[in-house]
C-alpha atoms as a PDB file:
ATOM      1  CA  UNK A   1       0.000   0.000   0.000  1.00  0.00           C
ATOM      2  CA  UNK A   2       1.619   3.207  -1.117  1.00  0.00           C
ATOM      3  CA  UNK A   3       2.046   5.746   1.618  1.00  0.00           C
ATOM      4  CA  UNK A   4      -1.050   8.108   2.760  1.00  0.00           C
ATOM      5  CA  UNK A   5      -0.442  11.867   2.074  1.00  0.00           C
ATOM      6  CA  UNK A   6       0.205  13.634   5.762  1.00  0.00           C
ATOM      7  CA  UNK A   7       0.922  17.291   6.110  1.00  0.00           C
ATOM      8  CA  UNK A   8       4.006  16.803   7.929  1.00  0.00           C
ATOM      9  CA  UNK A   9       6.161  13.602   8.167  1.00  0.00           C
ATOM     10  CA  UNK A  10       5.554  11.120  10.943  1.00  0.00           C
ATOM     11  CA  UNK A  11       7.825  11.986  14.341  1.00  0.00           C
ATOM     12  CA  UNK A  12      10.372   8.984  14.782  1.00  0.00           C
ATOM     13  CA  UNK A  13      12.398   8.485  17.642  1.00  0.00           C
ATOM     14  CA  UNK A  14      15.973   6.705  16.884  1.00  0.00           C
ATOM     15  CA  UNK A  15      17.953   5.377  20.056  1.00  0.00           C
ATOM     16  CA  UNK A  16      21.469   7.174  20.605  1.00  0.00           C
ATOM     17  CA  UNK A  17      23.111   3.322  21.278  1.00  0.00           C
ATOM     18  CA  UNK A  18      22.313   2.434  17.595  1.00  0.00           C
ATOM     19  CA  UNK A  19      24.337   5.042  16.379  1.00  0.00           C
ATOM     20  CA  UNK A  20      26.580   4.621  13.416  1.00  0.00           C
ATOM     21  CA  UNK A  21      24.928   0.462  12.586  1.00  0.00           C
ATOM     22  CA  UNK A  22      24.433   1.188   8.839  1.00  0.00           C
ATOM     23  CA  UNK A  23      22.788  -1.989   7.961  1.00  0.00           C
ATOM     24  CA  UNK A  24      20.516  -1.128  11.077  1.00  0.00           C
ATOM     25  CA  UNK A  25      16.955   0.300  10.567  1.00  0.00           C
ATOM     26  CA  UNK A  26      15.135   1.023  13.807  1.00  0.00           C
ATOM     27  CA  UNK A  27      12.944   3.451  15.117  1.00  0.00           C
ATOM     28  CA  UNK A  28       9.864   4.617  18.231  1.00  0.00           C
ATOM     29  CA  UNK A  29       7.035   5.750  16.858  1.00  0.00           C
ATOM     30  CA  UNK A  30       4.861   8.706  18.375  1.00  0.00           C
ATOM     31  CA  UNK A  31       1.224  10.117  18.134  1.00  0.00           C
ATOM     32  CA  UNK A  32       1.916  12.999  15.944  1.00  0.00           C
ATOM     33  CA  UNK A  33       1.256  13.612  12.027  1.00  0.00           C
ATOM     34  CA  UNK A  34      -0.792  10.841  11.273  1.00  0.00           C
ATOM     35  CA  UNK A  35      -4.171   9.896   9.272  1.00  0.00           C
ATOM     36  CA  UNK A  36      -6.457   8.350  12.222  1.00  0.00           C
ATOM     37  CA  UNK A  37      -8.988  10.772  14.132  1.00  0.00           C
ATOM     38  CA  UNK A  38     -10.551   9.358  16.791  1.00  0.00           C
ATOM     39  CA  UNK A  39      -7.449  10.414  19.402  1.00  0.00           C
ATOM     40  CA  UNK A  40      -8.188  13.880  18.834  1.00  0.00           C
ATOM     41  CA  UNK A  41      -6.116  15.695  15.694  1.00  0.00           C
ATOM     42  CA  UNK A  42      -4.707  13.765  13.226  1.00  0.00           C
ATOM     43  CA  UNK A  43      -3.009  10.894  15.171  1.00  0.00           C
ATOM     44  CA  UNK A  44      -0.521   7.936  14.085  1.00  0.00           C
ATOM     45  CA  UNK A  45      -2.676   5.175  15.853  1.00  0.00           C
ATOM     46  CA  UNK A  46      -0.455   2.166  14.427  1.00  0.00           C
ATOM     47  CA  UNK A  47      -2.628  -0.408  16.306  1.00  0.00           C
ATOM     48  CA  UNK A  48      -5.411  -2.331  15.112  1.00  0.00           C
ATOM     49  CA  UNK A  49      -8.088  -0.591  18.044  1.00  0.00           C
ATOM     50  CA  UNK A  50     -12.096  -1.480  18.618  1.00  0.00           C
ATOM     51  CA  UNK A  51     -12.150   2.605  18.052  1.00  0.00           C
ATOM     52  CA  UNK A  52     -10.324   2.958  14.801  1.00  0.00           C
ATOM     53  CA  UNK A  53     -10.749   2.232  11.462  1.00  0.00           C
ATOM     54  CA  UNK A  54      -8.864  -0.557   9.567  1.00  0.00           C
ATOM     55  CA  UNK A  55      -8.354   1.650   6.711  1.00  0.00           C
ATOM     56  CA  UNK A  56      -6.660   4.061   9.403  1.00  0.00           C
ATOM     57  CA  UNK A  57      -4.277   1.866  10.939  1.00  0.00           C
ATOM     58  CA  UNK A  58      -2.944   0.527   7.386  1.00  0.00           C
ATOM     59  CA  UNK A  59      -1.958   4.232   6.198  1.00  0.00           C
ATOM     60  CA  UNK A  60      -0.608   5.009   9.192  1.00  0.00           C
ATOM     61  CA  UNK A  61       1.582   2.088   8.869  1.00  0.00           C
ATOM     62  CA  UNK A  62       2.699   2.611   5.797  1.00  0.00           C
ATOM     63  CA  UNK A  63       3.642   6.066   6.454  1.00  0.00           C
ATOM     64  CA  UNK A  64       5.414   4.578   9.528  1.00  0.00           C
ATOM     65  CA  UNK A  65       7.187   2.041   7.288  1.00  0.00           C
ATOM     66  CA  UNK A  66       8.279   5.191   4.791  1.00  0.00           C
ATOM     67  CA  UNK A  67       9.796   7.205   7.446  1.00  0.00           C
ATOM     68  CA  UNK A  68      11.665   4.380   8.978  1.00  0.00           C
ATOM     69  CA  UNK A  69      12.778   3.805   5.724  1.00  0.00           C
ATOM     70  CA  UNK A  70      12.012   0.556   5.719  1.00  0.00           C
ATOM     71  CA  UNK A  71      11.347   0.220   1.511  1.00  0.00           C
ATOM     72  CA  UNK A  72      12.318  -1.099  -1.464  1.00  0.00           C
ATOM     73  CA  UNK A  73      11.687  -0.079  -4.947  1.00  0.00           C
ATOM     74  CA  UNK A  74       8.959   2.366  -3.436  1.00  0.00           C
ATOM     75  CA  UNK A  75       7.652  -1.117  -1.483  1.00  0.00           C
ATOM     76  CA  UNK A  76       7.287  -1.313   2.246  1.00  0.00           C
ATOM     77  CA  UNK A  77       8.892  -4.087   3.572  1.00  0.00           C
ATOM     78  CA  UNK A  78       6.846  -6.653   5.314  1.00  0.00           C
ATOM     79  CA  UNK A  79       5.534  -5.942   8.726  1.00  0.00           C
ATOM     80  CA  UNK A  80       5.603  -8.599  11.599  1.00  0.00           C
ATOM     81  CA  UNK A  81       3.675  -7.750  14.532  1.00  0.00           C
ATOM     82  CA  UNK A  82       2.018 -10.231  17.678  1.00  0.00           C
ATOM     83  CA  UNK A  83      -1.636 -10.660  19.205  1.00  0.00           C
ATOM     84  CA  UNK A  84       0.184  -9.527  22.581  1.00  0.00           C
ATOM     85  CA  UNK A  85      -0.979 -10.862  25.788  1.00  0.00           C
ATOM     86  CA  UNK A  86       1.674 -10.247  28.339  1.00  0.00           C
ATOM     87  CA  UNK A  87       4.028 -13.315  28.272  1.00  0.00           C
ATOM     88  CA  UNK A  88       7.390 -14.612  27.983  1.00  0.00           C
ATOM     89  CA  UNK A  89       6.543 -15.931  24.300  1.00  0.00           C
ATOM     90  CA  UNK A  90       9.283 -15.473  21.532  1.00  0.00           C
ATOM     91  CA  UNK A  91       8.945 -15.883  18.095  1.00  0.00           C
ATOM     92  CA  UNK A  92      12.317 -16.334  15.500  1.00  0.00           C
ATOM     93  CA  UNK A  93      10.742 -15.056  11.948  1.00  0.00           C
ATOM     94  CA  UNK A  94      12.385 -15.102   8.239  1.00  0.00           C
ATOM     95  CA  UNK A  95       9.433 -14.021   6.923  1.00  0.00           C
ATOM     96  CA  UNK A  96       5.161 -12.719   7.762  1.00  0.00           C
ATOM     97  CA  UNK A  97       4.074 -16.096   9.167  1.00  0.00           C
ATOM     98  CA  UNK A  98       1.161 -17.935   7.469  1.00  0.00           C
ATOM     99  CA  UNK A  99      -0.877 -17.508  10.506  1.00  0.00           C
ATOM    100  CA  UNK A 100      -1.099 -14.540  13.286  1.00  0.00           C
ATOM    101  CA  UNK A 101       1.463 -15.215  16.027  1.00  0.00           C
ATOM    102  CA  UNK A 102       0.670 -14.490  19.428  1.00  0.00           C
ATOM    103  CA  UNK A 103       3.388 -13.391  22.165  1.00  0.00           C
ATOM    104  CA  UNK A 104       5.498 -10.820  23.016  1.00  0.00           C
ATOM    105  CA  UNK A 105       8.673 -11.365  21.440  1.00  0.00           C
ATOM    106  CA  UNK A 106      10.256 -11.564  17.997  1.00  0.00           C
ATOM    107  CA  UNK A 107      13.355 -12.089  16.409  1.00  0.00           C
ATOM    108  CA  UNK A 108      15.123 -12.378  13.458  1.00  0.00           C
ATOM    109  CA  UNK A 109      18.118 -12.346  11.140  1.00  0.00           C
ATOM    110  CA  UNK A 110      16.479 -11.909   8.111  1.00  0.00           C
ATOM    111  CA  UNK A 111      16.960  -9.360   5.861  1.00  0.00           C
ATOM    112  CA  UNK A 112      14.236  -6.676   4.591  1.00  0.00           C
ATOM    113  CA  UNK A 113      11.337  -7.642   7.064  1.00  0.00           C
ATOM    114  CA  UNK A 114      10.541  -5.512   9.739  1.00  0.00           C
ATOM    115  CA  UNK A 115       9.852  -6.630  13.374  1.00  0.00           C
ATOM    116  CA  UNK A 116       7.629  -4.696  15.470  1.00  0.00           C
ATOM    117  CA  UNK A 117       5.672  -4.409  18.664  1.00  0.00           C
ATOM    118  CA  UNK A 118       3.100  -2.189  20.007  1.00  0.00           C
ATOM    119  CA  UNK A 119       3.416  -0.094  23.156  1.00  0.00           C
ATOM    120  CA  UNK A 120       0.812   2.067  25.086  1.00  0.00           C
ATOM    121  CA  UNK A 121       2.722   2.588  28.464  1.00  0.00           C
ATOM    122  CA  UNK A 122       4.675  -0.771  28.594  1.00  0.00           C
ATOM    123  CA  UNK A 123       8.194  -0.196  27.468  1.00  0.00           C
ATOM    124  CA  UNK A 124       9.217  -1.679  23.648  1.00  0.00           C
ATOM    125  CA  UNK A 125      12.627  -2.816  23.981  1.00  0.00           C
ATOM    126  CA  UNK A 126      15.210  -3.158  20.746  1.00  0.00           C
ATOM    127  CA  UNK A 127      18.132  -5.633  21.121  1.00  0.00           C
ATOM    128  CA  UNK A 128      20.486  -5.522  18.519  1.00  0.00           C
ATOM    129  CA  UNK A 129      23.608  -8.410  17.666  1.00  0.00           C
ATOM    130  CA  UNK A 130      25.792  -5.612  16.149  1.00  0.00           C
ATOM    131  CA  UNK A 131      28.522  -9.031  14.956  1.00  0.00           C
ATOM    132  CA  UNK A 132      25.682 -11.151  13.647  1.00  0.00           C
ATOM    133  CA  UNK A 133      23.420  -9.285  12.123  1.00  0.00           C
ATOM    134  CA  UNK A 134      20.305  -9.950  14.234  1.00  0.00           C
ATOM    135  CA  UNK A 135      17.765  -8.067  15.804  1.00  0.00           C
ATOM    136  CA  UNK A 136      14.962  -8.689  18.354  1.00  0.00           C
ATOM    137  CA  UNK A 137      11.786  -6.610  19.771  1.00  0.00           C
ATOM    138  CA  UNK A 138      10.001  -6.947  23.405  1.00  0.00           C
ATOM    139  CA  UNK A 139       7.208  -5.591  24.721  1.00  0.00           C
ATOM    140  CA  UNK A 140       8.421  -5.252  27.970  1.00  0.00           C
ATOM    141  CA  UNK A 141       4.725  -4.219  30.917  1.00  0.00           C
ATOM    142  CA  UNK A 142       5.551  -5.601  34.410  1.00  0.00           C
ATOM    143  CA  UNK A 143       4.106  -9.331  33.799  1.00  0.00           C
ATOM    144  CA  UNK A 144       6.684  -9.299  31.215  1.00  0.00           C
ATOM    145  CA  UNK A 145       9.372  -8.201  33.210  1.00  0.00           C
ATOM    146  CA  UNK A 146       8.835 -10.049  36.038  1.00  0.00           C
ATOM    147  CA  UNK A 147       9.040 -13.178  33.450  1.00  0.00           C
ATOM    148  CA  UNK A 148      12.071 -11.729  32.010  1.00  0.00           C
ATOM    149  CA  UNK A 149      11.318 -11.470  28.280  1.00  0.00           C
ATOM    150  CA  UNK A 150      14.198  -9.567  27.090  1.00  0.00           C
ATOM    151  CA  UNK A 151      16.802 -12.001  29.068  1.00  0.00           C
ATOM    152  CA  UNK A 152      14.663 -14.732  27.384  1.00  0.00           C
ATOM    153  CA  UNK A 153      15.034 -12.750  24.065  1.00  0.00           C
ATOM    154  CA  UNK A 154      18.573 -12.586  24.565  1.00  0.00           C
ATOM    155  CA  UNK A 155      18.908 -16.682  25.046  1.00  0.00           C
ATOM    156  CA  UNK A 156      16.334 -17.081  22.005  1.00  0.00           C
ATOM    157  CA  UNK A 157      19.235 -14.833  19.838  1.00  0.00           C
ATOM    158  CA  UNK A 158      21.743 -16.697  21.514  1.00  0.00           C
ATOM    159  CA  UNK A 159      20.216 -19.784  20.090  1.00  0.00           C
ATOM    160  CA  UNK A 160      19.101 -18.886  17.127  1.00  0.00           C
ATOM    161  CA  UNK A 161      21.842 -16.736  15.794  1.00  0.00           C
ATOM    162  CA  UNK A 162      24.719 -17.401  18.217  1.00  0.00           C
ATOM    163  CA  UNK A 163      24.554 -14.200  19.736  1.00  0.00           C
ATOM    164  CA  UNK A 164      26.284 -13.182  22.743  1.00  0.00           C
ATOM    165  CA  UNK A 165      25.617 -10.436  25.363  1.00  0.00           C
ATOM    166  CA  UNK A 166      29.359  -8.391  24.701  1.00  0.00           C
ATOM    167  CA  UNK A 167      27.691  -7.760  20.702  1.00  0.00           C
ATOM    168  CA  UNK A 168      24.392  -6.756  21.704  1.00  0.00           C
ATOM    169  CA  UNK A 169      23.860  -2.862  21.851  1.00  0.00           C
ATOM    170  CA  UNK A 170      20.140  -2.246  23.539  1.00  0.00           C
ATOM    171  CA  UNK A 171      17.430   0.267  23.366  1.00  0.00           C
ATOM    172  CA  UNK A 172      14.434   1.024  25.998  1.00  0.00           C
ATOM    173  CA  UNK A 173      11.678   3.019  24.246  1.00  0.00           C
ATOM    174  CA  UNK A 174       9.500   5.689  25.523  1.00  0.00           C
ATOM    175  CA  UNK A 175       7.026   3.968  28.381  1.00  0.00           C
ATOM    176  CA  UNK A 176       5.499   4.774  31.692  1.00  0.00           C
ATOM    177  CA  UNK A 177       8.119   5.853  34.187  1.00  0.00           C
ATOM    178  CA  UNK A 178       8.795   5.898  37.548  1.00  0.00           C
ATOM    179  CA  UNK A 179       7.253   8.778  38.555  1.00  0.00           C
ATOM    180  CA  UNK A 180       3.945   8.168  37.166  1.00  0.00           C
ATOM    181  CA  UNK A 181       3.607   3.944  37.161  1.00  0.00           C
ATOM    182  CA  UNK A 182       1.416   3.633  40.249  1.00  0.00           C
ATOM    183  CA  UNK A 183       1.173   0.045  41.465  1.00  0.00           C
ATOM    184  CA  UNK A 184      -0.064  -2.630  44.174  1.00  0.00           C
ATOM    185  CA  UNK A 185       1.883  -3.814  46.752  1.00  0.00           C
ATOM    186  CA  UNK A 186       1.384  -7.543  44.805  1.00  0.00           C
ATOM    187  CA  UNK A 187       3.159  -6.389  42.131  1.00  0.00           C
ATOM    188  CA  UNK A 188       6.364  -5.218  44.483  1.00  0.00           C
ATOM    189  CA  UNK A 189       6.338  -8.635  46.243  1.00  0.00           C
ATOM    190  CA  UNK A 190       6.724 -10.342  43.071  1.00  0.00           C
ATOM    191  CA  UNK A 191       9.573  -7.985  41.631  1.00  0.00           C
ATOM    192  CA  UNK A 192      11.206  -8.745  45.078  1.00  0.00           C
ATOM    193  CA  UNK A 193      10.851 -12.618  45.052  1.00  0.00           C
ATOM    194  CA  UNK A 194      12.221 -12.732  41.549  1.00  0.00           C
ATOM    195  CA  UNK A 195      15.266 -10.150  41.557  1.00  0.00           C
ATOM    196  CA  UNK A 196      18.005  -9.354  43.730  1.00  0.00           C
ATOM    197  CA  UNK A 197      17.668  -5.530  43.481  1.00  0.00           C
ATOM    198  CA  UNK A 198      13.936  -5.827  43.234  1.00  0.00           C
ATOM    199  CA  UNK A 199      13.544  -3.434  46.402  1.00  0.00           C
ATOM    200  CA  UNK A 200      15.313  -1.093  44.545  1.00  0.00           C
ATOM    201  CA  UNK A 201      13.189  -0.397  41.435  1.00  0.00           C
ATOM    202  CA  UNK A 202      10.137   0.944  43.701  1.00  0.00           C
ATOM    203  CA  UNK A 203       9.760   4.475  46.121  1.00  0.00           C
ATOM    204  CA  UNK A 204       6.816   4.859  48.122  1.00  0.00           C
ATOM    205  CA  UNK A 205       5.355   8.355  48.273  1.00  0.00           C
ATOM    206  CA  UNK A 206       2.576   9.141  51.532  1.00  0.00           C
ATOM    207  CA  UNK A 207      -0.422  10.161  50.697  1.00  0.00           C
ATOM    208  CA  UNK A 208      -1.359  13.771  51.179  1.00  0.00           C
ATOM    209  CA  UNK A 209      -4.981  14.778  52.998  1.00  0.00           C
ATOM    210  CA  UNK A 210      -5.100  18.704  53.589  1.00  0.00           C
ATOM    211  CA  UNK A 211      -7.769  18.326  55.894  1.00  0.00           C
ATOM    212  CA  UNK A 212      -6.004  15.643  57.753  1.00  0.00           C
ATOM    213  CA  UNK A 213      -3.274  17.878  58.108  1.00  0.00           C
ATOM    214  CA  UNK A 214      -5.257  21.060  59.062  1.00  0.00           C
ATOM    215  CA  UNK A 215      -7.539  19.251  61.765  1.00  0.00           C
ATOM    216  CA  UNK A 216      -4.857  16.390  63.115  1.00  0.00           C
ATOM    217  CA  UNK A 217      -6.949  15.503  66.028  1.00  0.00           C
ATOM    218  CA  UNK A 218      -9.898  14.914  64.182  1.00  0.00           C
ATOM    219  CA  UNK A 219      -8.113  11.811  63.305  1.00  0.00           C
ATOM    220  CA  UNK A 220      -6.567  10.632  66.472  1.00  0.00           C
ATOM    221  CA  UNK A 221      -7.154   6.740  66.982  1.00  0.00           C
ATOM    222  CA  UNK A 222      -6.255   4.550  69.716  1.00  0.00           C
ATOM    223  CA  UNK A 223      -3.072   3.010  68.346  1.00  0.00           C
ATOM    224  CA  UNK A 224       0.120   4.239  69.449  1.00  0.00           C
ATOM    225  CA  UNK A 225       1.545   6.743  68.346  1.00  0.00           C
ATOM    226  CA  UNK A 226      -1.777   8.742  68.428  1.00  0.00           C
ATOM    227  CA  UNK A 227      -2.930   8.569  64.784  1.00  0.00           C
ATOM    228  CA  UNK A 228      -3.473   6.611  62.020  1.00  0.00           C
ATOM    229  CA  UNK A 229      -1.529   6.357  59.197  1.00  0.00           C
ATOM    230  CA  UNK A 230      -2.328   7.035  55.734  1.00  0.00           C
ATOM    231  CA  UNK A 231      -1.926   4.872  52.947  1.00  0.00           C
ATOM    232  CA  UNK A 232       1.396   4.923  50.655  1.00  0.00           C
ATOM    233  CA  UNK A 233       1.480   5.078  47.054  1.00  0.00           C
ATOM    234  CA  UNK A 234       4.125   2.473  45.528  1.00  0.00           C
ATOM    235  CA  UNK A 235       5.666   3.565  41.878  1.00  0.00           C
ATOM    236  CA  UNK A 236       7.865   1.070  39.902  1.00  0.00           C
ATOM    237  CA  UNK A 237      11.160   1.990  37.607  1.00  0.00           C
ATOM    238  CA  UNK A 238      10.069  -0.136  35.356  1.00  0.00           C
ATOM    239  CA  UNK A 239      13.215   1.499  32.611  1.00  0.00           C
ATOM    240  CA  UNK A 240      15.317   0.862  35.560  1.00  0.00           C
ATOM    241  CA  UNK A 241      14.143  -2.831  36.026  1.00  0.00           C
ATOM    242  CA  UNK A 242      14.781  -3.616  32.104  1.00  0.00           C
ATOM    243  CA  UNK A 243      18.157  -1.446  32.141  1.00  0.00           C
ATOM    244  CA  UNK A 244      19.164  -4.223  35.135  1.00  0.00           C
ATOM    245  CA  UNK A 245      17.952  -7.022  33.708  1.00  0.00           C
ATOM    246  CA  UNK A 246      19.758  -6.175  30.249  1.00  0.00           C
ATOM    247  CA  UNK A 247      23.102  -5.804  32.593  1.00  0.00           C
ATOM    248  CA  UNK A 248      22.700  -8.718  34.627  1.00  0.00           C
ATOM    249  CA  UNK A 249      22.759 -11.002  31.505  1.00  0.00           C
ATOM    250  CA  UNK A 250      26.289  -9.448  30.195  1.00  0.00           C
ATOM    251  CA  UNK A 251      25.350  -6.599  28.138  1.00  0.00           C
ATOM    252  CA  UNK A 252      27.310  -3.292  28.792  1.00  0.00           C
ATOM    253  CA  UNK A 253      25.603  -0.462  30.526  1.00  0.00           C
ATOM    254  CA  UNK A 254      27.205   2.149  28.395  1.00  0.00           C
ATOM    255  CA  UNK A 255      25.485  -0.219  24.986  1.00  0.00           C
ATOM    256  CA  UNK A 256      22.138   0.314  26.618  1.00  0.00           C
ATOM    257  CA  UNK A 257      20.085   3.671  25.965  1.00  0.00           C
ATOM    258  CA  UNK A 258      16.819   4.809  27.506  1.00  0.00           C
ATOM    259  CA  UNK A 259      14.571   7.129  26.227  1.00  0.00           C
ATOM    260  CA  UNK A 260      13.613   9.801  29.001  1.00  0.00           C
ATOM    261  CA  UNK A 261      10.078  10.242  27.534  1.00  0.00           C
ATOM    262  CA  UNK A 262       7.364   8.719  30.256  1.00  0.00           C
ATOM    263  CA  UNK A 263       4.140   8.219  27.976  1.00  0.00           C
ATOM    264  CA  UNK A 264       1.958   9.311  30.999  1.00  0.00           C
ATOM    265  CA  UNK A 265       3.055  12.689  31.057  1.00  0.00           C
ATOM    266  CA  UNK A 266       3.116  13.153  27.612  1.00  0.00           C
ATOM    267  CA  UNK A 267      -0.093  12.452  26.258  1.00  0.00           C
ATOM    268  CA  UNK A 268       0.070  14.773  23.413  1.00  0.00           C
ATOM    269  CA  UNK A 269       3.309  13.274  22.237  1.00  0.00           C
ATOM    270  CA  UNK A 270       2.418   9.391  23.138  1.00  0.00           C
ATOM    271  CA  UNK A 271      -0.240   7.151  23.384  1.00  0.00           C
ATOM    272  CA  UNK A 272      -0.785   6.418  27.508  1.00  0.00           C
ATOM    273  CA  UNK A 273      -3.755   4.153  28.118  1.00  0.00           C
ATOM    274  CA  UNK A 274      -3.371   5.037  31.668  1.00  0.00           C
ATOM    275  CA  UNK A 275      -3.404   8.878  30.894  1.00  0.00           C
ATOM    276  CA  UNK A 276      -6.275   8.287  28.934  1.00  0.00           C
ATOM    277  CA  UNK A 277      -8.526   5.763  30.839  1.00  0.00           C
ATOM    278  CA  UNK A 278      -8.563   3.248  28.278  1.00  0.00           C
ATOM    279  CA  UNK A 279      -9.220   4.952  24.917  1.00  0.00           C
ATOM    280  CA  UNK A 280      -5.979   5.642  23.380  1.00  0.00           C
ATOM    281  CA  UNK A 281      -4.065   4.102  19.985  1.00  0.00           C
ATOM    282  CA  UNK A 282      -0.789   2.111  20.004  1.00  0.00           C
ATOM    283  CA  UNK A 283       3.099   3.237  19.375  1.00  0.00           C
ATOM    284  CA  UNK A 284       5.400   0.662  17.961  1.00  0.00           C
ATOM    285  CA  UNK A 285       9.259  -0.302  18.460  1.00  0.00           C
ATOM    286  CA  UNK A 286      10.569  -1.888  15.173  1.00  0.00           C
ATOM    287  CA  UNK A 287      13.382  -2.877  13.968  1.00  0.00           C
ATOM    288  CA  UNK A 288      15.558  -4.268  10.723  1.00  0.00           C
ATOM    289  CA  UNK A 289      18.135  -5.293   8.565  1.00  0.00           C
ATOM    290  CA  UNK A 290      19.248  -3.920   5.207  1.00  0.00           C
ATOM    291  CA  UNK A 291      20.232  -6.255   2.731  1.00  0.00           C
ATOM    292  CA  UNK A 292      24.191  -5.889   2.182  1.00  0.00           C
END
């Protein structure tokens, strides 16, 4: 499908770590300068949502595809993406599969495909074999963290391709940070059963109440030491908990880049389903390999 006309090019973000690969395409999508309208403005909704239209989706794509570069002959390369669903599943690709594929993973060494998955506060991560010519994408929410999908990605490329963490340059996309990824107390036990530095990755912020703090002996209890205490708020690093992951499997800190962009607080730049409620469209990470 050729490319729909836009007004302005499609906003693609390229990770500093990838720098200077030429065989390398990559890129982070965004919200802006697309053809979908039900996300207020002209949007680059690049996932197939119950509130957009087919039609939509597939020119925003392949405006997506043309500013990643990702052509040939004025042809956009195939596009591999997942039925997502929060897992540790990884598929290795040559090729668009005969049937949809469902997980959260996908790799390959294949030239002139492109590999993608779609993000709307989870973190897309891009792992690249810089010696063998391989690349792999992650969607990366806390159930796939805490099942460690991109140190499972890395020992799928490892198998597939022969990779090996000291060639592997990494890339964490634009997701929900720290200081706006609000979770349950459930969700920190688990981080801290699984990982070493799991008490690390959260802070815990007390609630304010103005009135509480106004009027404190409207809310004296019994209980030593006079009052009762109000609830904390527990936010994960969830960057911070893929950046140590990456590291504890071998791969260099200084090969790994983050992007500083939190979804949640930019809703007019990204797609947030939690700053939204719900009803928002889907970025993608993708990556690919020129032909030599």
């Amino acid at each position: 499908m050729p490319a729909a006309h836009v007004s302005s090019q499609p906003v693609i973000l390229r990770a500093e770590s990838f720098a200077g690969i030429p065989w390398l395409v990559h890129g982070f999508s965004t919200r802006q300068n697309g053809v979908s309208k039900v996300y207020g403005g002209s949007t680059l909704n690049l996932g197939f949502t119950k509130h957009d239209t087919r039609r939509a989706v597939a020119r925003n794509r392949a405006v997506f595809l043309q500013g990643l570069g990702a052509v040939r002959n004025q042809k956009p390369w195939p596009l591999v993406t997942l039925r997502q669903i929060h897992s540790d599943l990884i598929h290795c690709v040559s090729g668009p599969p005969d049937e949809p594929l469902v997980g959260d993973g996908l790799i390959t060494n294949a030239p002139e495909i492109l590999i993608a998955i779609q993000t709307a506060d989870c973190l897309p991560v891009i792992l690249v074999d810089t010696k063998n010519r391989a690349v792999g994408v992650f969607h990366a929410g806390w159930r796939g963290t805490i099942k460690r999908i991109v140190e499972k990605g890395m020992g799928e490329m490892r198998r597939c391709f022969g990779t090996r963490p000291r060639d592997i340059k990494a890339a964490i996309g634009p997701g929900i940070h720290g200081c706006c990824y609000e979770v349950g107390p459930e969700v920190r036990e688990q981080f801290e059963s699984q990982f070493d530095y799991g008490t690390e990755l959260f802070r815990e912020v007390k609630e304010s109440d103005p009135v509480r703090e106004k009027y404190p002996l409207l809310f004296l209890t019994a209980r030593a030491p006079g009052h009762s205490e109000l609830p904390k708020k527990i936010f994960l690093d969830l960057v911070e908990a893929n950046r140590r992951q990456l590291i504890e499997i071998g791969v260099s800190p200084r090969k790994i880049s983050a992007s500083p962009l939190c979804t949640a607080c930019l809703p007019d730049m990204l797609f947030s389903h939690r700053a939204e409620k719900g009803v928002t469209g889907r970025l993608m990470g993708a990556a690919g390999i020129r032909s030599r």
